[in-house]
PDB file of N, CA and C in Angstrom:
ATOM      1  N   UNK A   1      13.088  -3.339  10.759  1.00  0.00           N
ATOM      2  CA  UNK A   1      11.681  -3.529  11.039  1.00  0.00           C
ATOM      3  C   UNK A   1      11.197  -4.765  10.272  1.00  0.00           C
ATOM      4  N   UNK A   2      10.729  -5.868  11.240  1.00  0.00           N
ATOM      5  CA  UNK A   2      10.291  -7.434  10.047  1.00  0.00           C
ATOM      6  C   UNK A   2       9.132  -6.735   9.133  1.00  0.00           C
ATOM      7  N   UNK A   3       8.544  -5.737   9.707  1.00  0.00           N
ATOM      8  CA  UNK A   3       7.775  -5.728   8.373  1.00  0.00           C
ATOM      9  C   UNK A   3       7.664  -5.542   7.464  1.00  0.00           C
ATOM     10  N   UNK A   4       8.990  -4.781   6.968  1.00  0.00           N
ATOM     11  CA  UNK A   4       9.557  -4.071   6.083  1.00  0.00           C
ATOM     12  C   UNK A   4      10.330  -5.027   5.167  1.00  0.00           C
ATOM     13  N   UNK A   5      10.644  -5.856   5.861  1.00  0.00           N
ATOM     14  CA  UNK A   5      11.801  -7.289   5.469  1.00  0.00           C
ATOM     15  C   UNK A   5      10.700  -8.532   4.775  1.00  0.00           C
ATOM     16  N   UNK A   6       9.917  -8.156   5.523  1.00  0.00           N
ATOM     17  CA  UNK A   6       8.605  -8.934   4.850  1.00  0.00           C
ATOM     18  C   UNK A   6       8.026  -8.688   3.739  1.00  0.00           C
ATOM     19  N   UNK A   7       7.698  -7.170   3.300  1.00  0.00           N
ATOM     20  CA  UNK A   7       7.355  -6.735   2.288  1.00  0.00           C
ATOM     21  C   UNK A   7       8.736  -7.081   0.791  1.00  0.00           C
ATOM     22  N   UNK A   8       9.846  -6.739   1.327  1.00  0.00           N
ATOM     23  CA  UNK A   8      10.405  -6.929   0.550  1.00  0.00           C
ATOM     24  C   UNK A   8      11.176  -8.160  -0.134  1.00  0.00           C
ATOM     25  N   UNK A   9      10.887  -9.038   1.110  1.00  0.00           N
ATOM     26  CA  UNK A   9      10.726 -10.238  -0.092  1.00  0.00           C
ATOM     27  C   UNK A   9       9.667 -10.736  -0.947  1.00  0.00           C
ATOM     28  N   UNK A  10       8.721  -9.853  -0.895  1.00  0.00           N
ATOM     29  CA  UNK A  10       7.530 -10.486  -1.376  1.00  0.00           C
ATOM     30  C   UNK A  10       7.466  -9.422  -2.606  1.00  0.00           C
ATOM     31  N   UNK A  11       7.879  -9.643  -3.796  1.00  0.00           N
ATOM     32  CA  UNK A  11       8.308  -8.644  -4.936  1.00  0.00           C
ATOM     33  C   UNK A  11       6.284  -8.155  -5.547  1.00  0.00           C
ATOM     34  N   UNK A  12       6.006  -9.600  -5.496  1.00  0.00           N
ATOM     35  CA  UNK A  12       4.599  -9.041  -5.666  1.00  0.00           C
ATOM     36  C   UNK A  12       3.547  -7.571  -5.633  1.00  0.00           C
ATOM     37  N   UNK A  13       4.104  -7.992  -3.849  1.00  0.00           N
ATOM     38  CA  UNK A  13       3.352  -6.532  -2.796  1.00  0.00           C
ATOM     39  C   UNK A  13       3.841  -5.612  -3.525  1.00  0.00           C
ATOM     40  N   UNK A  14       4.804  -5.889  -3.730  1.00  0.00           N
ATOM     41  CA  UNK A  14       5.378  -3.930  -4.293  1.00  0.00           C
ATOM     42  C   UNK A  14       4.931  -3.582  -5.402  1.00  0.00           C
ATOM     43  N   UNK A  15       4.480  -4.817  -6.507  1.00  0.00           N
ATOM     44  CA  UNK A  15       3.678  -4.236  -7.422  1.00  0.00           C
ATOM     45  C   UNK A  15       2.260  -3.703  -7.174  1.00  0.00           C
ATOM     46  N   UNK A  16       1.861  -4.026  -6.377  1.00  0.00           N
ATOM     47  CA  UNK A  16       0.289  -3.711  -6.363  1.00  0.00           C
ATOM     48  C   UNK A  16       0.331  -2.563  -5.376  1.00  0.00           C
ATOM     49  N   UNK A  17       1.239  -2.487  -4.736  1.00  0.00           N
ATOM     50  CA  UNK A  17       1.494  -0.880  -3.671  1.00  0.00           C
ATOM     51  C   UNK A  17       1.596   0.344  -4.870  1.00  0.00           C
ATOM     52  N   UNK A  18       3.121  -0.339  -5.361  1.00  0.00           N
ATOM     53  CA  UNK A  18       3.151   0.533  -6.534  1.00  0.00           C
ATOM     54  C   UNK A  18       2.228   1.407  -7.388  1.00  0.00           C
ATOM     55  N   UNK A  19       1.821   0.032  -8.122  1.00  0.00           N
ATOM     56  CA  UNK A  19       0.379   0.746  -8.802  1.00  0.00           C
ATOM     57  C   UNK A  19      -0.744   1.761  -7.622  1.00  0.00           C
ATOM     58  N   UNK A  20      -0.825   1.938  -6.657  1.00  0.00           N
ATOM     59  CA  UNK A  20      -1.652   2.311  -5.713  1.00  0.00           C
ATOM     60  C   UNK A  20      -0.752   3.821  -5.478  1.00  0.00           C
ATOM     61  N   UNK A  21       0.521   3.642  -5.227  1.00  0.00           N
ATOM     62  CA  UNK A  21       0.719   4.832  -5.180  1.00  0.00           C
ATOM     63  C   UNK A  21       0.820   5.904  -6.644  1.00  0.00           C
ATOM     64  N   UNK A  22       0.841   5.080  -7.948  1.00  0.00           N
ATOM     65  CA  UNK A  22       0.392   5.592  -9.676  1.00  0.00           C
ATOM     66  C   UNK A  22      -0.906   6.375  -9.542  1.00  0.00           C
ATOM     67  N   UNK A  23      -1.846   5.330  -9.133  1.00  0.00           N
ATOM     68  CA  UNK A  23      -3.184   5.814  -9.151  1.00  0.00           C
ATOM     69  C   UNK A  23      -3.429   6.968  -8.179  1.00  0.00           C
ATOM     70  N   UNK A  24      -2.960   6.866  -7.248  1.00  0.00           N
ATOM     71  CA  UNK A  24      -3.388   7.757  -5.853  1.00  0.00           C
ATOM     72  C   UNK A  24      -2.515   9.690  -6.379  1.00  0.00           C
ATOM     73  N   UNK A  25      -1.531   9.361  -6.857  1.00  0.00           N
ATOM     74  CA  UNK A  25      -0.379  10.397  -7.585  1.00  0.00           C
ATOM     75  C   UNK A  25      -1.707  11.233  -8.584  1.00  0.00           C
ATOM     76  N   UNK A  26      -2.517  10.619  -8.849  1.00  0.00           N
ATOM     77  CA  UNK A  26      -3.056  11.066 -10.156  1.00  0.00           C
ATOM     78  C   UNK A  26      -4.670  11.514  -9.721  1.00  0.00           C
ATOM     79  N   UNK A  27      -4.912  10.880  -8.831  1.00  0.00           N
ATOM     80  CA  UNK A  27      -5.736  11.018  -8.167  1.00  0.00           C
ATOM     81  C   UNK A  27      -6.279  11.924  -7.034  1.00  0.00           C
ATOM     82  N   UNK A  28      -5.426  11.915  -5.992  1.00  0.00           N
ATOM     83  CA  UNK A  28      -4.523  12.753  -4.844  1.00  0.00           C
ATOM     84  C   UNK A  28      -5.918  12.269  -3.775  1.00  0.00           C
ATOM     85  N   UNK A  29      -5.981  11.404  -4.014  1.00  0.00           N
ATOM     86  CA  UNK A  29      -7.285  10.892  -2.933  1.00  0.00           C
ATOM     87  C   UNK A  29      -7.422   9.354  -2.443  1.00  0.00           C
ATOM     88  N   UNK A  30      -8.295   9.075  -2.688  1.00  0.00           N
ATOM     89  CA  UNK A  30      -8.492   7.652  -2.646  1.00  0.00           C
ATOM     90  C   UNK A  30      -9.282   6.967  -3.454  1.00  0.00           C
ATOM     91  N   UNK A  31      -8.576   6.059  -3.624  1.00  0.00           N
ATOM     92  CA  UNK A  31      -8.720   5.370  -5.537  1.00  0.00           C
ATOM     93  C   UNK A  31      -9.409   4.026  -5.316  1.00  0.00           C
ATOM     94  N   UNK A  32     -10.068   3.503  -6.363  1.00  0.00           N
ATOM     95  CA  UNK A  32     -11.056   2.510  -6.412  1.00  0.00           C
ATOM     96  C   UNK A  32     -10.037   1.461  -6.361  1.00  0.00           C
ATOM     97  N   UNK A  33     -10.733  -0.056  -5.970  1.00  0.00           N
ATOM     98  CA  UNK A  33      -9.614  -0.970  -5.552  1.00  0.00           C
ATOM     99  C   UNK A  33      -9.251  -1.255  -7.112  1.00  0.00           C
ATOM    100  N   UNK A  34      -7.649  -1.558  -7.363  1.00  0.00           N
ATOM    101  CA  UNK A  34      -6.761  -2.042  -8.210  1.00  0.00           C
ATOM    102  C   UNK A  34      -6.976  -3.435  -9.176  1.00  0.00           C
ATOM    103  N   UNK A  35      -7.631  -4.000 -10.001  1.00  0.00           N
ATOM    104  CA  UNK A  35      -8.102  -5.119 -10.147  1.00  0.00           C
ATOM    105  C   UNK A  35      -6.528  -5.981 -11.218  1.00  0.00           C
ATOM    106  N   UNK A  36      -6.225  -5.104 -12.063  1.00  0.00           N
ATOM    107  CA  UNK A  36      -5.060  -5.195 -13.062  1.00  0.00           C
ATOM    108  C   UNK A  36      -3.577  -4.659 -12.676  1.00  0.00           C
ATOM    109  N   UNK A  37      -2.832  -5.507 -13.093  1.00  0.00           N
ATOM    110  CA  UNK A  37      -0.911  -5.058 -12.933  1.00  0.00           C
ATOM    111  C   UNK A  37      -0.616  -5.607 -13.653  1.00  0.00           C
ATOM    112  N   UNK A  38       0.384  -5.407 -14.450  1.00  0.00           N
ATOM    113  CA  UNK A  38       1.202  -6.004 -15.463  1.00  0.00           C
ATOM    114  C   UNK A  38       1.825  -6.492 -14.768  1.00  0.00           C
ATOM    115  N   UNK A  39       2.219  -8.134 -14.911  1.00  0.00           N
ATOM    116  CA  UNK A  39       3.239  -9.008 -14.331  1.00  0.00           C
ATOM    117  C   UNK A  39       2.403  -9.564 -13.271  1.00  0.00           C
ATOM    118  N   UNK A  40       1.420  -9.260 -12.804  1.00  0.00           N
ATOM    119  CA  UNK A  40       0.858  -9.974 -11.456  1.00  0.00           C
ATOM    120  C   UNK A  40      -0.051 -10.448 -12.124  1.00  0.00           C
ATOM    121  N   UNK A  41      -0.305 -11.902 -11.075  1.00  0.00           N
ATOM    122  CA  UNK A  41      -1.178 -13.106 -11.238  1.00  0.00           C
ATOM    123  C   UNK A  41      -2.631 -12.636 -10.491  1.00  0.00           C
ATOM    124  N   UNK A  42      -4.080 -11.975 -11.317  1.00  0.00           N
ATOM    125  CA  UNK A  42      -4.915 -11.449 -10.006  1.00  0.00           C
ATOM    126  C   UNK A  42      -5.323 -12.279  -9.334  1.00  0.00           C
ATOM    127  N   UNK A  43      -5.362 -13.852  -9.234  1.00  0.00           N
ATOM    128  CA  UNK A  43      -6.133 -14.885  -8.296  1.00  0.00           C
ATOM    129  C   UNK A  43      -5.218 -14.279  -7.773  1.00  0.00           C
ATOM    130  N   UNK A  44      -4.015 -13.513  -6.945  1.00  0.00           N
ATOM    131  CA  UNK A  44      -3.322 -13.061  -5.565  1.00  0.00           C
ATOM    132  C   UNK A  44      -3.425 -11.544  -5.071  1.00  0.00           C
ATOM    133  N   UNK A  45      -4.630 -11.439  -5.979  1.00  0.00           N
ATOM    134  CA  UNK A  45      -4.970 -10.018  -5.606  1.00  0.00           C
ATOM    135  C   UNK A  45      -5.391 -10.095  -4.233  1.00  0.00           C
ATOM    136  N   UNK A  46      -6.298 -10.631  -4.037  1.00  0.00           N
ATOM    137  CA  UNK A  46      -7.049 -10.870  -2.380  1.00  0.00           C
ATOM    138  C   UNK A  46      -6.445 -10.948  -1.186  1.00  0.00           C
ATOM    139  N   UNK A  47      -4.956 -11.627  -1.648  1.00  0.00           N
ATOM    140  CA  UNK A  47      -4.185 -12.191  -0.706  1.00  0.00           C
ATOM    141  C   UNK A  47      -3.477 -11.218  -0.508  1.00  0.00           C
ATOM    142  N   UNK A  48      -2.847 -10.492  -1.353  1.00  0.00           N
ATOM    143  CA  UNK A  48      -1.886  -9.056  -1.487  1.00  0.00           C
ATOM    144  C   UNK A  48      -2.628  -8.023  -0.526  1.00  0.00           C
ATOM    145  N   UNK A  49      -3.997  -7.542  -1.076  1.00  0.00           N
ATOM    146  CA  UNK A  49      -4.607  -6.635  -0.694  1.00  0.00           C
ATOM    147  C   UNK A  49      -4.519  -6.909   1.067  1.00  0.00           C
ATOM    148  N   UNK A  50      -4.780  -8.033   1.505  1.00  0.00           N
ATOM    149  CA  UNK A  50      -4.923  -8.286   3.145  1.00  0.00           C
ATOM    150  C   UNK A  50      -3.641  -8.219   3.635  1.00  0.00           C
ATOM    151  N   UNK A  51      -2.578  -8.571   3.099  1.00  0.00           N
ATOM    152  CA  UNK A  51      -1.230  -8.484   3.911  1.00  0.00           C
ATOM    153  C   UNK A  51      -0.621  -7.357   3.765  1.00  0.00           C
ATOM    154  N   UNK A  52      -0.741  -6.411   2.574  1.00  0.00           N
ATOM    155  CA  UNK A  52      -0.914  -5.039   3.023  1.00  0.00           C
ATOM    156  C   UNK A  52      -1.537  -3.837   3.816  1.00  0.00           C
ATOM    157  N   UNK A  53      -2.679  -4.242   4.254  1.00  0.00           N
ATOM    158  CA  UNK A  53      -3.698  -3.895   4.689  1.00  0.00           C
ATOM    159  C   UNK A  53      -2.913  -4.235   6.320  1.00  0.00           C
ATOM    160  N   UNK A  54      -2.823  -5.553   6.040  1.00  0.00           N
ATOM    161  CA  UNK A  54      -2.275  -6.151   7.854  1.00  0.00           C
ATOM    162  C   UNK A  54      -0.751  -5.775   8.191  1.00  0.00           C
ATOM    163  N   UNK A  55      -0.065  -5.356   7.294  1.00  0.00           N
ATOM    164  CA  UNK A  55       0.999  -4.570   7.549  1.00  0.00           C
ATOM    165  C   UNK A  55       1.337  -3.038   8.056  1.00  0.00           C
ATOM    166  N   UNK A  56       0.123  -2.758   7.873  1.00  0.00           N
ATOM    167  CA  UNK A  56      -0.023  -1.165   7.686  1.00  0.00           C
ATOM    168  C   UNK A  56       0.314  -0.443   6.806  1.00  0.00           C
ATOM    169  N   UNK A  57       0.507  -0.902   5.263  1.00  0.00           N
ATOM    170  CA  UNK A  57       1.251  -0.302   4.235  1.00  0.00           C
ATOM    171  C   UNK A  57      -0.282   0.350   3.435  1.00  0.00           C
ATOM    172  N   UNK A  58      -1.250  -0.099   3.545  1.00  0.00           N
ATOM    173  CA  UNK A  58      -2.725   0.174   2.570  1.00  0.00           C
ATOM    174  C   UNK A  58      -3.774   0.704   3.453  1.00  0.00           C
ATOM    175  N   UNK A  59      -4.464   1.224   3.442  1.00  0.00           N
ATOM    176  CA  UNK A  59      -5.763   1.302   4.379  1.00  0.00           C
ATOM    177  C   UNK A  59      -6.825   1.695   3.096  1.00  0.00           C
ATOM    178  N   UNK A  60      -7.940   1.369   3.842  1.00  0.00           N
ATOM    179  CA  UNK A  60      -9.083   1.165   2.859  1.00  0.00           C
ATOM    180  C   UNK A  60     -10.154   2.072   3.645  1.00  0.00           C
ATOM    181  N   UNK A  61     -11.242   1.878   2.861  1.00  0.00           N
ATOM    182  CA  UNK A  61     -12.744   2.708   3.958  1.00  0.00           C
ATOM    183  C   UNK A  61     -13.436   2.208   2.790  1.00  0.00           C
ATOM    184  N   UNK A  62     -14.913   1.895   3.197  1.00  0.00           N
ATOM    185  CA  UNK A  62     -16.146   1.556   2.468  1.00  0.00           C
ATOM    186  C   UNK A  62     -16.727   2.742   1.714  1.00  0.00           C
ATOM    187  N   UNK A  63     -16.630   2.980   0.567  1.00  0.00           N
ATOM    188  CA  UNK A  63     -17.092   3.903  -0.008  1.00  0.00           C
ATOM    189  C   UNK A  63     -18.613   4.498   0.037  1.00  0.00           C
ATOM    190  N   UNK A  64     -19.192   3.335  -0.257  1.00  0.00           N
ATOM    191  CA  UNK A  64     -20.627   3.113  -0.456  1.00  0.00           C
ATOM    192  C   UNK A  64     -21.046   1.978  -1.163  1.00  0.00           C
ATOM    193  N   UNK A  65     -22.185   0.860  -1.018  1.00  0.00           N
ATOM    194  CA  UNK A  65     -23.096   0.213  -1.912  1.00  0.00           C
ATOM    195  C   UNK A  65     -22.455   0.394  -3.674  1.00  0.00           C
ATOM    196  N   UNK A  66     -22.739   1.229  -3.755  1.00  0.00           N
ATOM    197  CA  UNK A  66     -21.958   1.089  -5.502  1.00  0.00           C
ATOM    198  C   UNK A  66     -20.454   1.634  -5.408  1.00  0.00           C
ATOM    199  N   UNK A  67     -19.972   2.369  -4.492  1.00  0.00           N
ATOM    200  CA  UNK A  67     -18.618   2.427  -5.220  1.00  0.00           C
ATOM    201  C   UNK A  67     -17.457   1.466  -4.584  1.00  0.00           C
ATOM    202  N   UNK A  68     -18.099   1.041  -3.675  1.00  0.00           N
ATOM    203  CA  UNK A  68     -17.318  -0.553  -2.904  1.00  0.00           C
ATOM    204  C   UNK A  68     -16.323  -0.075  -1.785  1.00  0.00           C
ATOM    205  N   UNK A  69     -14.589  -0.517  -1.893  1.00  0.00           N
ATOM    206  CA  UNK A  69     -13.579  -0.317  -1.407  1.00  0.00           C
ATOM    207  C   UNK A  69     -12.973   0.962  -2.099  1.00  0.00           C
ATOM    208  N   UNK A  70     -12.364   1.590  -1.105  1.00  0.00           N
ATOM    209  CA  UNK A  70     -11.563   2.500  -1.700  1.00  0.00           C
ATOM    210  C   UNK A  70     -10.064   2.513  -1.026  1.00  0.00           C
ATOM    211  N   UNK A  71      -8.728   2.524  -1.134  1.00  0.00           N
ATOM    212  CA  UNK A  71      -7.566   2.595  -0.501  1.00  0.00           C
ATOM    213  C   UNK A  71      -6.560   3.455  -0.977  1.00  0.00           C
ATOM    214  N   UNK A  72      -5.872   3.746   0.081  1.00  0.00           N
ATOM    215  CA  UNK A  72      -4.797   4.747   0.380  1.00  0.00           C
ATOM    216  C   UNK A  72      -3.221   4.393   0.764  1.00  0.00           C
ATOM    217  N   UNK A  73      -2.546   4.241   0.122  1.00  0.00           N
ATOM    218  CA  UNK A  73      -0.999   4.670   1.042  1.00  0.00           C
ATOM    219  C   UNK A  73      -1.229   5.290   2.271  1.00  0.00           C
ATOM    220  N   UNK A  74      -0.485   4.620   3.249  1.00  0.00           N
ATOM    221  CA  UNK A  74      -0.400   5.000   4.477  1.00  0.00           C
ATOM    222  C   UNK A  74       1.216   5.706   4.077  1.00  0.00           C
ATOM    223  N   UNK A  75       1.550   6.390   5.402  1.00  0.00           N
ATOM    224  CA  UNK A  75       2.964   6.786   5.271  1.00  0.00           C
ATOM    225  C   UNK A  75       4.119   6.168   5.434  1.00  0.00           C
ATOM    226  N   UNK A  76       3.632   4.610   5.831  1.00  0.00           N
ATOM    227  CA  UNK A  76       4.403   3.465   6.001  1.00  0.00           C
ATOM    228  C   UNK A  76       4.829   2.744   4.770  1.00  0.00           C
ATOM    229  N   UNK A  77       3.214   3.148   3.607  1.00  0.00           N
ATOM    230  CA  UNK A  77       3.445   2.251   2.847  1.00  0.00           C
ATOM    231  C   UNK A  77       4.492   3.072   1.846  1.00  0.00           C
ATOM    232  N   UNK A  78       4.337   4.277   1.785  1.00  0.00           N
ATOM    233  CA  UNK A  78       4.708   5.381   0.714  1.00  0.00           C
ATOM    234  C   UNK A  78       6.663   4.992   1.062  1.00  0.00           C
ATOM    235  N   UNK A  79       7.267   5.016   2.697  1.00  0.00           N
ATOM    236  CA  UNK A  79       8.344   4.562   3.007  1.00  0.00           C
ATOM    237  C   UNK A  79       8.343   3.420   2.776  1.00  0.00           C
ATOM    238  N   UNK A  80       7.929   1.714   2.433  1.00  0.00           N
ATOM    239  CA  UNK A  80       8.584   0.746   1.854  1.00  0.00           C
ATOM    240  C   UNK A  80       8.337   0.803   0.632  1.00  0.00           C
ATOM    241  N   UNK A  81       7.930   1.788  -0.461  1.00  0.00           N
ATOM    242  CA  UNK A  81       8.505   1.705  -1.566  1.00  0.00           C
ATOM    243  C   UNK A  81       9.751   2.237  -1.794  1.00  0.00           C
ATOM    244  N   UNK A  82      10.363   2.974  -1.177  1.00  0.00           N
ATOM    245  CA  UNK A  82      11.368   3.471  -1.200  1.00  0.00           C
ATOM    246  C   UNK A  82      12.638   2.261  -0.903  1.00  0.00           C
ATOM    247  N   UNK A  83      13.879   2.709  -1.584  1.00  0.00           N
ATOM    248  CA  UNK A  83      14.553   1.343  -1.536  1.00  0.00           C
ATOM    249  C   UNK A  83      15.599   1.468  -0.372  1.00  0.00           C
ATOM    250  N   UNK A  84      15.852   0.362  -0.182  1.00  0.00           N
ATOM    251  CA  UNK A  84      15.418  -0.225   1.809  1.00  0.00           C
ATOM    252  C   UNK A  84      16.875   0.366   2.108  1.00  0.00           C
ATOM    253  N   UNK A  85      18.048   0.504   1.323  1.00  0.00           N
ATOM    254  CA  UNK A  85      19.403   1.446   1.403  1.00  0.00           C
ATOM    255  C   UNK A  85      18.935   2.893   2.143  1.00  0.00           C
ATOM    256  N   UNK A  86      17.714   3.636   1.232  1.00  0.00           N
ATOM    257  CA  UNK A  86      17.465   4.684   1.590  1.00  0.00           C
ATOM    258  C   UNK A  86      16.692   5.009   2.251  1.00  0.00           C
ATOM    259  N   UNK A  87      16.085   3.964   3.416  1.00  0.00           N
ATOM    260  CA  UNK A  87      14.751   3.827   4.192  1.00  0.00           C
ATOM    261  C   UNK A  87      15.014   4.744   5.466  1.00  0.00           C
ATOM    262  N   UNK A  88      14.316   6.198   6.113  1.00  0.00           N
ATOM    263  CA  UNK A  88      14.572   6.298   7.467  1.00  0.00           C
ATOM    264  C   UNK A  88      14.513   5.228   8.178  1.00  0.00           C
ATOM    265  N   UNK A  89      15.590   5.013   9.404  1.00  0.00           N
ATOM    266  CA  UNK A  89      15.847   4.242  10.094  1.00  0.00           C
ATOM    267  C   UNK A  89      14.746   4.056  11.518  1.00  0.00           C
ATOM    268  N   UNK A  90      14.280   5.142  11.403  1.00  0.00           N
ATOM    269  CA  UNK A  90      13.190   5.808  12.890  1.00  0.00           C
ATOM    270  C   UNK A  90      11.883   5.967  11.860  1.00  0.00           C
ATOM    271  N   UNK A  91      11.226   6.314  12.910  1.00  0.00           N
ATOM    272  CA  UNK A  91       9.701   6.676  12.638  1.00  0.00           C
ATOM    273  C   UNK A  91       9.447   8.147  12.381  1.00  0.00           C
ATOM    274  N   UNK A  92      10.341   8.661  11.942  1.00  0.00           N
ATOM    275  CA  UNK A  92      10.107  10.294  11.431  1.00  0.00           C
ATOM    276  C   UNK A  92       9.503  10.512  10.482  1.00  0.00           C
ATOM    277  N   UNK A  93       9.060   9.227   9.813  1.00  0.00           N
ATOM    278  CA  UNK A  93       7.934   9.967   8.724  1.00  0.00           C
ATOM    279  C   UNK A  93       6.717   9.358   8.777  1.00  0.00           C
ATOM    280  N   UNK A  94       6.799   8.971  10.183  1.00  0.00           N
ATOM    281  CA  UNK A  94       5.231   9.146  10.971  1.00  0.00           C
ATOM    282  C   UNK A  94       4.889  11.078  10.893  1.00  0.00           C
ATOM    283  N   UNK A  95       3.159  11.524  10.301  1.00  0.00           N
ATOM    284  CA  UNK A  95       3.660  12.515  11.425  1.00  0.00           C
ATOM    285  C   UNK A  95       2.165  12.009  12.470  1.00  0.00           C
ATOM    286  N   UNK A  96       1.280  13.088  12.874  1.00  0.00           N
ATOM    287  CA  UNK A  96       0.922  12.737  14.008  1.00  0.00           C
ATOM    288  C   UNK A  96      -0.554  12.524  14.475  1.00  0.00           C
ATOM    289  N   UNK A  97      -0.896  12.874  12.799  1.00  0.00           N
ATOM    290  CA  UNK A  97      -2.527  12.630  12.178  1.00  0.00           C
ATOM    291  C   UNK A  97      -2.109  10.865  12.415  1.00  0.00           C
ATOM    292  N   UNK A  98      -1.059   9.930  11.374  1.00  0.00           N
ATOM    293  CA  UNK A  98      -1.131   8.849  11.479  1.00  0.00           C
ATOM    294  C   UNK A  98      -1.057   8.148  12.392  1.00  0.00           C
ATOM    295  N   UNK A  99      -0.389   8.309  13.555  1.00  0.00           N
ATOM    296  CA  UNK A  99       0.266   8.047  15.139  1.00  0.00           C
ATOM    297  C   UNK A  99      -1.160   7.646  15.675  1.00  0.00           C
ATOM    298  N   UNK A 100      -2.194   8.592  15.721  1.00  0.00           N
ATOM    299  CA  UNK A 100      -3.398   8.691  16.792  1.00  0.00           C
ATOM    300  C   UNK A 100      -3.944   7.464  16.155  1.00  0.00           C
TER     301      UNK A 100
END
């Protein structure tokens, strides 16, 4: 899947997914946008956040006026953290809430 091949050359993305799936683990919801990562440069926060977003690995929703963005692991994104040896090959971990 290129998109998958895409993500993973881009070592970046996976940090800021990463951290998203930390926060979300702890959270079990949907977590305020990510501003800090150890090792990442944030002037590429903006840029990260959209090509995840345009990958289908992040999804977001408007919280409200004060609480801004909020984002989620999709089930796409939760499968390219996983390492790409051990990746289902099919779409079986679509299930069918995400599909529609």
């Amino acid at each position: 899947m290129h998109e998958l091949e895409l993500f993973d050359a881009n070592p970046d993305w996976k940090l800021l997914l990463a951290a998203y799936q930390s926060a979300q683990e702890t959270a079990s919801t949907w977590v305020p946008r990510i501003t800090a990562v150890e090792d990442l440069d944030p002037t590429k926060f903006s840029s990260i956040h959209g090509k995840l977003i345009a990958l289908g690995l992040l999804k977001f929703e408007l919280a409200g006026k004060s609480d801004g963005m909020q984002y989620q692991l999709t089930p796409f994104g939760r499968q390219a953290l996983i390492a790409p040896e051990s990746r289902q090959s099919s779409f079986e971990w679509q299930n069918s809430e995400d599909a529609a």
